[in-house]
Structures are given as structure tokens and as C-alpha cells.
N, C-alpha and C. Protein backbone atom coordinates (compact mmCIF):
# COMPACT_ATOMS: atom_id res chain seq x y z
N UNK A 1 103.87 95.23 95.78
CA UNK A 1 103.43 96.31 94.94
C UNK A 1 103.97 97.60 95.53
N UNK A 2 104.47 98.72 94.48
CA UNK A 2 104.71 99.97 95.15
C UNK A 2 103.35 100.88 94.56
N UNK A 3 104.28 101.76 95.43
CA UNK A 3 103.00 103.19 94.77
C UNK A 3 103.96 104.57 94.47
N UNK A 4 103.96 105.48 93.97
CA UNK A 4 104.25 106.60 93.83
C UNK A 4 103.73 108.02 93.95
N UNK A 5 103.82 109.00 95.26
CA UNK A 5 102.86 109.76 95.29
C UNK A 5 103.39 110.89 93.87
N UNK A 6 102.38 112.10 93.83
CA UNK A 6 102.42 113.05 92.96
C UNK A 6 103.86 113.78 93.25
N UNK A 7 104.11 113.98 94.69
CA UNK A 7 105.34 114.61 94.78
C UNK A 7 107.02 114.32 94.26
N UNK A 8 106.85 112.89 94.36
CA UNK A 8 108.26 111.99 93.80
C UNK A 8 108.08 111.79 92.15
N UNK A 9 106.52 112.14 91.95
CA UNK A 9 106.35 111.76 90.22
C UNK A 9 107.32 113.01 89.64
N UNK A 10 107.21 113.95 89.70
CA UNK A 10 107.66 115.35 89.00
C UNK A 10 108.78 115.36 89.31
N UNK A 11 109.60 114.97 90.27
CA UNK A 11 111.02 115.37 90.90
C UNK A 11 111.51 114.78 89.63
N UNK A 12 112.72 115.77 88.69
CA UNK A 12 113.71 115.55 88.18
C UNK A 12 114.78 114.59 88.24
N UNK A 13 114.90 113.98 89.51
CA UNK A 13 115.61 112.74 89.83
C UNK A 13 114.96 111.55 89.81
N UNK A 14 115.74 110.61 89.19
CA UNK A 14 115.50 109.30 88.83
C UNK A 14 115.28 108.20 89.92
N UNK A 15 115.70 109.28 91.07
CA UNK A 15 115.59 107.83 92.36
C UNK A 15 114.50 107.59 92.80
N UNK A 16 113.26 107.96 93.04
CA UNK A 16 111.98 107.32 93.28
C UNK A 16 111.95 106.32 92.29
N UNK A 17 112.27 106.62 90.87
CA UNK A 17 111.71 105.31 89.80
C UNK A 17 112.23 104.02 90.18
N UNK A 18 114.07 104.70 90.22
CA UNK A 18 114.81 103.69 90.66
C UNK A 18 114.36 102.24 92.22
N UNK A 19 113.89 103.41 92.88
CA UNK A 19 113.60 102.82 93.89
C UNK A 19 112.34 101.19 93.72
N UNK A 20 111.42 102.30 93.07
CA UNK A 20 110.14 101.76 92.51
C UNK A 20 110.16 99.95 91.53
N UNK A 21 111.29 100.61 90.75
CA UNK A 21 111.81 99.03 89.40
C UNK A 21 112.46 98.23 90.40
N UNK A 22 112.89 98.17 91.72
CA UNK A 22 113.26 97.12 92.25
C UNK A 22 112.37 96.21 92.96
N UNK A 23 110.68 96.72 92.83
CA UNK A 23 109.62 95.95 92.82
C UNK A 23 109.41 95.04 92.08
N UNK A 24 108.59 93.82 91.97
CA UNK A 24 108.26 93.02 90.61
C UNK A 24 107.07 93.49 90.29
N UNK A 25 106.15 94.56 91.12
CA UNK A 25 104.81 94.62 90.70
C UNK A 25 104.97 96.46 91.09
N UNK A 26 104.50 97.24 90.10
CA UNK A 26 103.88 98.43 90.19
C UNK A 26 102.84 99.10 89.58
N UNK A 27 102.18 99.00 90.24
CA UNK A 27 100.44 99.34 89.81
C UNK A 27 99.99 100.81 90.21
N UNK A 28 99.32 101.26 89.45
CA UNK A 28 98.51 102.52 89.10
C UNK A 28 97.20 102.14 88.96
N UNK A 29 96.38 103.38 89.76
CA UNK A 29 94.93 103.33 89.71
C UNK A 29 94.60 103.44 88.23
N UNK A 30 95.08 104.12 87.07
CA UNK A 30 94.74 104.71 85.83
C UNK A 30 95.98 104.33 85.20
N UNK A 31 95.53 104.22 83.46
CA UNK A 31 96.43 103.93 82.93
C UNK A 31 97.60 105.11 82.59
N UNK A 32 96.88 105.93 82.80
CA UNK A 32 97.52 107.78 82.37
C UNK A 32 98.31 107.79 83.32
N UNK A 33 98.36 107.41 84.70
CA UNK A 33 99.52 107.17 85.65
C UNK A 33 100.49 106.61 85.50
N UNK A 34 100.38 105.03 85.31
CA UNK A 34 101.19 104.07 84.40
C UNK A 34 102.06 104.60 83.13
N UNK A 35 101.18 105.26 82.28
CA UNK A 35 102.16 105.41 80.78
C UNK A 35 102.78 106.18 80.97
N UNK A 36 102.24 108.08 81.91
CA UNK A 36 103.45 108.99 82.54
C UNK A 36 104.90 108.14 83.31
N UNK A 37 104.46 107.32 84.29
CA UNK A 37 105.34 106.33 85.05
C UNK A 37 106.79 106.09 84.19
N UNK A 38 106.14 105.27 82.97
CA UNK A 38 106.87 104.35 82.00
C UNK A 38 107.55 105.38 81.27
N UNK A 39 106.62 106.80 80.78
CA UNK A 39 107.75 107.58 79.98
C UNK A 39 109.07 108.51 80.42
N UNK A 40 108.72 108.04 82.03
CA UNK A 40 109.66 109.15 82.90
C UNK A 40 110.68 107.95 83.00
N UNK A 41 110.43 106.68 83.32
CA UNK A 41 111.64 105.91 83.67
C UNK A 41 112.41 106.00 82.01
N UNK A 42 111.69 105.91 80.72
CA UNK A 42 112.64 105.98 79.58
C UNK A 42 113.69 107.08 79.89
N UNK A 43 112.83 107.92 79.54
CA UNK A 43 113.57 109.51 79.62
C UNK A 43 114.47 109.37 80.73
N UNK A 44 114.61 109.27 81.92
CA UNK A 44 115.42 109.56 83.03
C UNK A 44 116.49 108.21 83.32
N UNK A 45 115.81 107.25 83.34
CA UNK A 45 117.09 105.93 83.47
C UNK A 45 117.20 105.38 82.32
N UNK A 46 116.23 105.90 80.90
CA UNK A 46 117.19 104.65 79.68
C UNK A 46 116.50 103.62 79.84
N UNK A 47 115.67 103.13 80.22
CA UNK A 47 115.05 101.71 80.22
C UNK A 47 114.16 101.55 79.35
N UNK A 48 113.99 100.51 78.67
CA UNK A 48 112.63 100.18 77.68
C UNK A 48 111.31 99.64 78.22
N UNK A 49 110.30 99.49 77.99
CA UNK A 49 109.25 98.59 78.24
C UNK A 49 108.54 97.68 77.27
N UNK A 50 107.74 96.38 77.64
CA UNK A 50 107.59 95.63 76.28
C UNK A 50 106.34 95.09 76.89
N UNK A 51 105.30 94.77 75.98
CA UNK A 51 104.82 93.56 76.30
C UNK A 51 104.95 92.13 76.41
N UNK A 52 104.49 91.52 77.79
CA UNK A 52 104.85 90.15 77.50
C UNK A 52 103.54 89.34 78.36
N UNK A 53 102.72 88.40 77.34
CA UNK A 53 101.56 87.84 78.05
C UNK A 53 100.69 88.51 78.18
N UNK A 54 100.35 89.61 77.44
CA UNK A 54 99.40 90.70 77.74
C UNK A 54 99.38 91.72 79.16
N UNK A 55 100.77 91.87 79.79
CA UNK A 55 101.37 92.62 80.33
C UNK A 55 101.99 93.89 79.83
N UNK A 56 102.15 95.30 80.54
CA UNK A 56 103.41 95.56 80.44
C UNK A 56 104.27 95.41 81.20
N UNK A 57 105.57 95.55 80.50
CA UNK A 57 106.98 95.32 81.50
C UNK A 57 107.66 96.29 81.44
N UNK A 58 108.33 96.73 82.10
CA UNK A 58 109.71 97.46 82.40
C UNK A 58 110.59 96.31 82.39
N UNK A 59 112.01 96.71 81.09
CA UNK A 59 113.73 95.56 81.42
C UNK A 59 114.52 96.56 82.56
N UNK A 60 114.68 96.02 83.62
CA UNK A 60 115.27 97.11 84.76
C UNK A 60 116.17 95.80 84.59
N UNK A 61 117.66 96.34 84.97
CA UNK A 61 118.90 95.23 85.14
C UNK A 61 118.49 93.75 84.94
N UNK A 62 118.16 93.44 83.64
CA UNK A 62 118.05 92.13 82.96
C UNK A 62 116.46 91.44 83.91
N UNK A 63 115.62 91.92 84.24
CA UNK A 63 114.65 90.95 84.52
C UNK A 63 113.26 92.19 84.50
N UNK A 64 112.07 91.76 84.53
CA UNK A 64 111.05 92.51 83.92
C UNK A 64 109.98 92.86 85.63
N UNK A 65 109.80 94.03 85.45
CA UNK A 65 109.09 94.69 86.65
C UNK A 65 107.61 95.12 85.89
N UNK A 66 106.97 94.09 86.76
CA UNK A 66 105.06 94.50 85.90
C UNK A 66 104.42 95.51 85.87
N UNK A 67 104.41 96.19 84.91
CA UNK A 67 103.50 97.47 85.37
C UNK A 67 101.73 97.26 84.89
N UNK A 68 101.23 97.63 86.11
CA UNK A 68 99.62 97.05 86.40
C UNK A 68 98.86 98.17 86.07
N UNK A 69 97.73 98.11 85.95
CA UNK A 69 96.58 99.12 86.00
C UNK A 69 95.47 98.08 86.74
N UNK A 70 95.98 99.12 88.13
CA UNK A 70 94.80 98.69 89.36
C UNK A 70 93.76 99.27 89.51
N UNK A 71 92.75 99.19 89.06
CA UNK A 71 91.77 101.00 89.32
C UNK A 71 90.85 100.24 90.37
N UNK A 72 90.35 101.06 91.27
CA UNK A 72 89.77 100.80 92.66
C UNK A 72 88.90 101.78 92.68
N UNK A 73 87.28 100.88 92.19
CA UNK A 73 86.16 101.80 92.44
C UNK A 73 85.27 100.65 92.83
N UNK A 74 83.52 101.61 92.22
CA UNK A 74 82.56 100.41 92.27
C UNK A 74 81.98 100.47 91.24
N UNK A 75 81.38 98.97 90.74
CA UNK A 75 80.52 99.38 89.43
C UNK A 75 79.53 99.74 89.52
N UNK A 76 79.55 100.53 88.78
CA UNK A 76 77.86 101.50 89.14
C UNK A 76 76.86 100.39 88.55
N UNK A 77 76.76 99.66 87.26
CA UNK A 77 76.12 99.32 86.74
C UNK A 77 75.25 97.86 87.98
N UNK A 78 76.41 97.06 88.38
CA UNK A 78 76.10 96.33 89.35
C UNK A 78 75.74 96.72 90.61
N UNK A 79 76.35 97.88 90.82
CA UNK A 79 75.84 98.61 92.29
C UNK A 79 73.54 98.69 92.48
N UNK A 80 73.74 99.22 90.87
CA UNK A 80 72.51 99.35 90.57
C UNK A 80 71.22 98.48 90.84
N UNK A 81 71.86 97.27 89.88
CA UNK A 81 71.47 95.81 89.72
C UNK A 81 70.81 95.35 91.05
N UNK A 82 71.67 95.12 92.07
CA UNK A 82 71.61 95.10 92.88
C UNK A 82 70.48 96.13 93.86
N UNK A 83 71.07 97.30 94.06
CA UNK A 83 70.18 98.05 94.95
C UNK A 83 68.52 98.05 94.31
N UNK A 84 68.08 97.75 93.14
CA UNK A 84 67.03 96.94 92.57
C UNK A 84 66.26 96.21 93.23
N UNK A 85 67.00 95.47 93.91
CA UNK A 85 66.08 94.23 94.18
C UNK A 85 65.49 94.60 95.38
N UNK A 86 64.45 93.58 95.57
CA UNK A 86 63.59 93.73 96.80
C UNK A 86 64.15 93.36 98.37
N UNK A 87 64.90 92.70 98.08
CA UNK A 87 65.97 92.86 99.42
C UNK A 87 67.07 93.80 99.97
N UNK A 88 67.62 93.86 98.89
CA UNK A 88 68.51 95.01 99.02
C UNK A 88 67.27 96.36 99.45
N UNK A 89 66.37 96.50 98.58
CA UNK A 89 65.69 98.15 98.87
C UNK A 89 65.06 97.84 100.73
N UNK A 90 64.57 96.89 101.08
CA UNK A 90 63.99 96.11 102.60
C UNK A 90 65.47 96.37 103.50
N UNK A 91 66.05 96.07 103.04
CA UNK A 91 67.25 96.42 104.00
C UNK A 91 67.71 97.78 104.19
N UNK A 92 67.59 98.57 102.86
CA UNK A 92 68.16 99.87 102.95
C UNK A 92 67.14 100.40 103.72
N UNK A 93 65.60 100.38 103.72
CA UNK A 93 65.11 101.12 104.55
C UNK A 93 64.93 100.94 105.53
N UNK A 94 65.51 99.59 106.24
CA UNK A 94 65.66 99.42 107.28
C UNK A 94 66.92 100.23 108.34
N UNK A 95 67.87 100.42 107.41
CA UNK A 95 68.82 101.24 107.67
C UNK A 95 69.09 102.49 108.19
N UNK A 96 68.07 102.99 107.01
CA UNK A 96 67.67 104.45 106.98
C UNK A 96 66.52 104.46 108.27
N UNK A 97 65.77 104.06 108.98
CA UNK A 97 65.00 103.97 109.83
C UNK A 97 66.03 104.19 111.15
N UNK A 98 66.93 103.01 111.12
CA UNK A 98 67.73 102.86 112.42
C UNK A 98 68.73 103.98 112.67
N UNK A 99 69.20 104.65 111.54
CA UNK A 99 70.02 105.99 111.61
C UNK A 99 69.64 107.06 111.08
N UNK A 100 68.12 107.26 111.17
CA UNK A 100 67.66 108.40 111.03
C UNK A 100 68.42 109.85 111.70
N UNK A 101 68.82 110.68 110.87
CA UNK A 101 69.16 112.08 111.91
C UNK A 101 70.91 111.89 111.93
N UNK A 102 71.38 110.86 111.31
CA UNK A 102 72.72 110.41 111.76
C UNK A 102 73.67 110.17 110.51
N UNK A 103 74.78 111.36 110.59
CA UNK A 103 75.91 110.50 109.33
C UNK A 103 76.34 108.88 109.87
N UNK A 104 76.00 108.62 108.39
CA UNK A 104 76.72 106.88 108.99
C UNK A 104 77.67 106.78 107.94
N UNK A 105 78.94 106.49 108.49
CA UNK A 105 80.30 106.00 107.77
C UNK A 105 80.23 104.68 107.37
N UNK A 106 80.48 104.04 106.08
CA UNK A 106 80.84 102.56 106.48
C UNK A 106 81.73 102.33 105.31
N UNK A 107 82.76 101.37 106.20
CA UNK A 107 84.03 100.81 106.03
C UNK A 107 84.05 99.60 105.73
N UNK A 108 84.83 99.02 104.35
CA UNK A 108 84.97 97.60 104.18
C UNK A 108 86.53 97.31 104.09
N UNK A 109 86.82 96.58 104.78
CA UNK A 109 88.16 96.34 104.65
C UNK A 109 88.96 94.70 105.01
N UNK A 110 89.91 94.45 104.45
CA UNK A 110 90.27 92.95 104.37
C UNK A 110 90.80 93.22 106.06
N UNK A 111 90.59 92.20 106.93
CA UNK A 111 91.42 91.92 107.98
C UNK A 111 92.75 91.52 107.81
N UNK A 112 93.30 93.04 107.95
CA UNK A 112 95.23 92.77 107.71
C UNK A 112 95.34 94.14 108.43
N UNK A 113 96.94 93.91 108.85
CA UNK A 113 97.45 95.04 110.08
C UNK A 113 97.69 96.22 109.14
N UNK A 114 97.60 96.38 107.97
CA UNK A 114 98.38 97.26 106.87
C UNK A 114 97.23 97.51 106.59
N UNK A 115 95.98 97.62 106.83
CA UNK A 115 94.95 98.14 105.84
C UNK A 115 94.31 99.27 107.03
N UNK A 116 94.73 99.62 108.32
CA UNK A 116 94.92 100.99 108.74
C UNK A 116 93.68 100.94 109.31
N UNK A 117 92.77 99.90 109.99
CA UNK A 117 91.42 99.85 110.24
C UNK A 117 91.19 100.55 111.65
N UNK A 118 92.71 100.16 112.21
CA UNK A 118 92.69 100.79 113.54
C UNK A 118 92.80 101.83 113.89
N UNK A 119 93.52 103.04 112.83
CA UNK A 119 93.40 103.94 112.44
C UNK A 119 92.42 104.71 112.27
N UNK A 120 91.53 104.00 111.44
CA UNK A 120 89.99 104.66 111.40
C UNK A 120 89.58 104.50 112.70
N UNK A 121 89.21 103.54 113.56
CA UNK A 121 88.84 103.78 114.44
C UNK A 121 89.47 105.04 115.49
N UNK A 122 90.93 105.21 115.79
CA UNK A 122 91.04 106.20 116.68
C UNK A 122 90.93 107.48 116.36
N UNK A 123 90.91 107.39 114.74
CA UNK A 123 90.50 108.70 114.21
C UNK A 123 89.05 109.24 114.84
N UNK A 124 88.12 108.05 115.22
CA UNK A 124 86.88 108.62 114.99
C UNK A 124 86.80 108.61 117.04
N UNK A 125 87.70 107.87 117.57
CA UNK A 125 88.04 108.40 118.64
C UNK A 125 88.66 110.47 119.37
N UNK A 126 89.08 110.57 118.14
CA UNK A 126 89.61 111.72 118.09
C UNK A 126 88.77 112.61 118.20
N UNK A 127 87.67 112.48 117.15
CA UNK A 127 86.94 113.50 116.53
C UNK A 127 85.67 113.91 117.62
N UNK A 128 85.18 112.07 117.92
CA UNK A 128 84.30 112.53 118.98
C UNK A 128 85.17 113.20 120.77
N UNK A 129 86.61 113.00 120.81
CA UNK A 129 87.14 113.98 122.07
C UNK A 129 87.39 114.85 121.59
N UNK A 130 87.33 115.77 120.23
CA UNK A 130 87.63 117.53 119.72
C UNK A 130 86.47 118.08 119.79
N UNK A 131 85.54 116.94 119.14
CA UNK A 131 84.22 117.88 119.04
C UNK A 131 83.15 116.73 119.78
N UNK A 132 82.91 116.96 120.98
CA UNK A 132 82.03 116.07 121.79
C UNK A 132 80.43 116.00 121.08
N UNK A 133 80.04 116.66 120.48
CA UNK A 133 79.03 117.52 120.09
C UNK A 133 78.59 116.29 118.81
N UNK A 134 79.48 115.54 118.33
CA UNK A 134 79.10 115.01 117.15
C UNK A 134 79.17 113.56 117.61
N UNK A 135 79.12 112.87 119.11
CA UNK A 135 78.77 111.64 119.62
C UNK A 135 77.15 111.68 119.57
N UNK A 136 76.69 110.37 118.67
CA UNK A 136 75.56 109.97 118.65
C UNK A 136 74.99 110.51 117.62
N UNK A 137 76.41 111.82 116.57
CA UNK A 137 75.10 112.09 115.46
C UNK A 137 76.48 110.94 114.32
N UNK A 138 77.53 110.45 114.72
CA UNK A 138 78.13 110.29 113.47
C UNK A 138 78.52 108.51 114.19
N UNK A 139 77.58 107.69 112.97
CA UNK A 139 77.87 106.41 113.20
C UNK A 139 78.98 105.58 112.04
N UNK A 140 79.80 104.80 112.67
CA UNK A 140 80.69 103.94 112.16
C UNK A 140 80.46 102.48 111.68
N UNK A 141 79.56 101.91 110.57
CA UNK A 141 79.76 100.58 110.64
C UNK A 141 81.16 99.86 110.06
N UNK A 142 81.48 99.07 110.61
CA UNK A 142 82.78 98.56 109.75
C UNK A 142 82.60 97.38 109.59
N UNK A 143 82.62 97.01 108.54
CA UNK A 143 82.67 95.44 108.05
C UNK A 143 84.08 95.19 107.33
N UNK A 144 84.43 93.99 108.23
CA UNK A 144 85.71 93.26 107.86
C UNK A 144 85.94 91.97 106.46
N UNK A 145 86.54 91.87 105.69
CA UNK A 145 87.04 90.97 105.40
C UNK A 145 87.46 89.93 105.74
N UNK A 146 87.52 88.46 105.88
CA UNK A 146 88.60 87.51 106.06
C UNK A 146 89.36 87.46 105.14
N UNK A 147 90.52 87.31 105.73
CA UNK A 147 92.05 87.23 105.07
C UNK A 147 92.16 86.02 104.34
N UNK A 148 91.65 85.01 104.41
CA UNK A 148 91.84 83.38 103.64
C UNK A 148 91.36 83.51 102.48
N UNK A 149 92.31 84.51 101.48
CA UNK A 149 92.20 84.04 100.06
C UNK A 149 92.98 83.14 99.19
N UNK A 150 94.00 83.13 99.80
CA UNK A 150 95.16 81.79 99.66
C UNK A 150 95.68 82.47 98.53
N UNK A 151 96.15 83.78 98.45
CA UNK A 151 97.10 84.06 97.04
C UNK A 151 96.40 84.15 95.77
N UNK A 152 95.02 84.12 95.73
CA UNK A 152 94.60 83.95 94.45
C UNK A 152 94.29 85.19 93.72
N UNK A 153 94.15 86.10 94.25
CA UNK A 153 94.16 87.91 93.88
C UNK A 153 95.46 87.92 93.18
N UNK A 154 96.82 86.93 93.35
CA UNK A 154 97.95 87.11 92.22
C UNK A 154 97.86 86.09 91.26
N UNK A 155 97.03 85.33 91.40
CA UNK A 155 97.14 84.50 90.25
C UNK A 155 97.45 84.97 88.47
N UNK A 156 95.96 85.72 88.85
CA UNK A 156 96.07 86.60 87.20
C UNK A 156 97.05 87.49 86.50
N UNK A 157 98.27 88.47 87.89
CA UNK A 157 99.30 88.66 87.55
C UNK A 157 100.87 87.67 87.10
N UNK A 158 100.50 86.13 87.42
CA UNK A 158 101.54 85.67 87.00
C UNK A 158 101.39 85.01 85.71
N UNK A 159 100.24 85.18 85.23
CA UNK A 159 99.67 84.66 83.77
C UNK A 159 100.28 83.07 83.73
């Protein structure tokens, strides 16, 4: 999968796109990202897009580059559902008890070297050697992922 920041979107030159269609997968959080995406590669390289399988595609040099709509949030509705119940609310105030007085950060992330976990951590290494002052008021939980999904997060993209 690629990504495209805001700065390469606007540039007048075609080579970020270019770069981008030699992916098989390019996904956008929003579809308004995606369809800008698709109308800049017309306009600037000449390329069409089509549906195929309830996809869209980009035809980049005779073979089709997927364009996705990835959006990455939470559902509120289930978030809800959930924080409802009598376990979930027993736990939260258990929470709130144990970090009373205290920002608490928390992090979910798949165990992979690319998802920057270590990062967060020396960041928060950083912060407590700039500002000593905020050890013991700012807590980190991080909960990991296991990696053993066996490919199945692409399943639904190969239809």
C-alpha cells in the first residue's frame, strides 16, 4: 500500500502519482482523498479508472492499481455498546482509581517493526529527560497485537 502526503497531492507534477500507480494497492482514509487522487492522475498522466468487482481501478501501463478507501477510526456506536456493560464500567473504574491525578496514554498496536512502537516509547523517554517534572504524572499503557493473521486482512481486497 502507498500513501500520499498533502504536500506531493498539489504539486503540479505527475511524479508522486506516477510513483504511487506502480503500487497494486493505494488507499485513502476518505473517499474525497481517493476521487481528488483519481482526478489528478486523469488530468496529469491520461489514465482512466473503472470499476471491477466492486473495486476501483486505475489502467496504469496495461494492468489495474486498486484504489481503496481505508478509513481508520472507532465505532462510536459499538464503543458505546460496549462501555455499557457491567464489566467494561468495573474495569473502567478500576482504572480511573489506579491513575488517579495522572494523564494515561494508551497505545494499540500490531507487533511489527514498521508500526513505530519503539518510537513511542523513546519519545516518551524524551519528554520525561526535557521535562523531568512530568515523571509519574504521564502514564503509558501499550498493548500489543500478535502478528499471526496469516494474510487475511487482504483477502477482501483480492475479491
Amino acid at each position: 500500500m502507498a500513501s500520499l502526503s498533502h504536500d506531493s497531492a498539489g504539486s503540479g507534477s505527475g511524479f508522486p502519482r506516477r510513483l504511487l500507480l506502480n503500487a497494486n494497492l493505494v488507499g485513502f482514509h476518505a473517499f474525497d482523498y481517493a476521487r481528488h487522487f483519481m482526478s489528478s492522475c486523469s488530468l496529469l498522466l491520461g489514465v482512466s479508472s473503472h470499476a471491477r468487482r466492486g473495486h476501483i481501478c486505475i489502467d496504469y501501463h496495461g494492468r489495474d492499481v486498486l484504489v481503496s478507501i481505508l478509513p481508520v477510526g472507532v465505532d462510536m456506536g459499538q464503543l458505546r455498546a460496549v462501555l455499557a456493560t457491567p464489566g467494561a464500567a468495573a474495569k473502567a473504574k478500576k482504572i480511573a482509581e489506579a491513575y488517579c491525578g495522572q494523564t494515561l496514554m494508551v497505545g494499540v498496536d500490531d507487533v511489527n517493526p514498521f508500526k513505530g512502537v519503539d518510537l513511542k516509547l523513546l519519545a516518551l523517554v524524551k519528554l520525561f529527560d526535557t521535562e523531568p517534572g512530568m515523571r509519574g504524572k504521564v502514564v503509558l499503557v501499550q498493548i500489543n497485537n500478535p502478528t499471526c493473521n496469516c494474510g487475511g486482512d487482504i483477502d477482501g481486497v483480492r475479491g
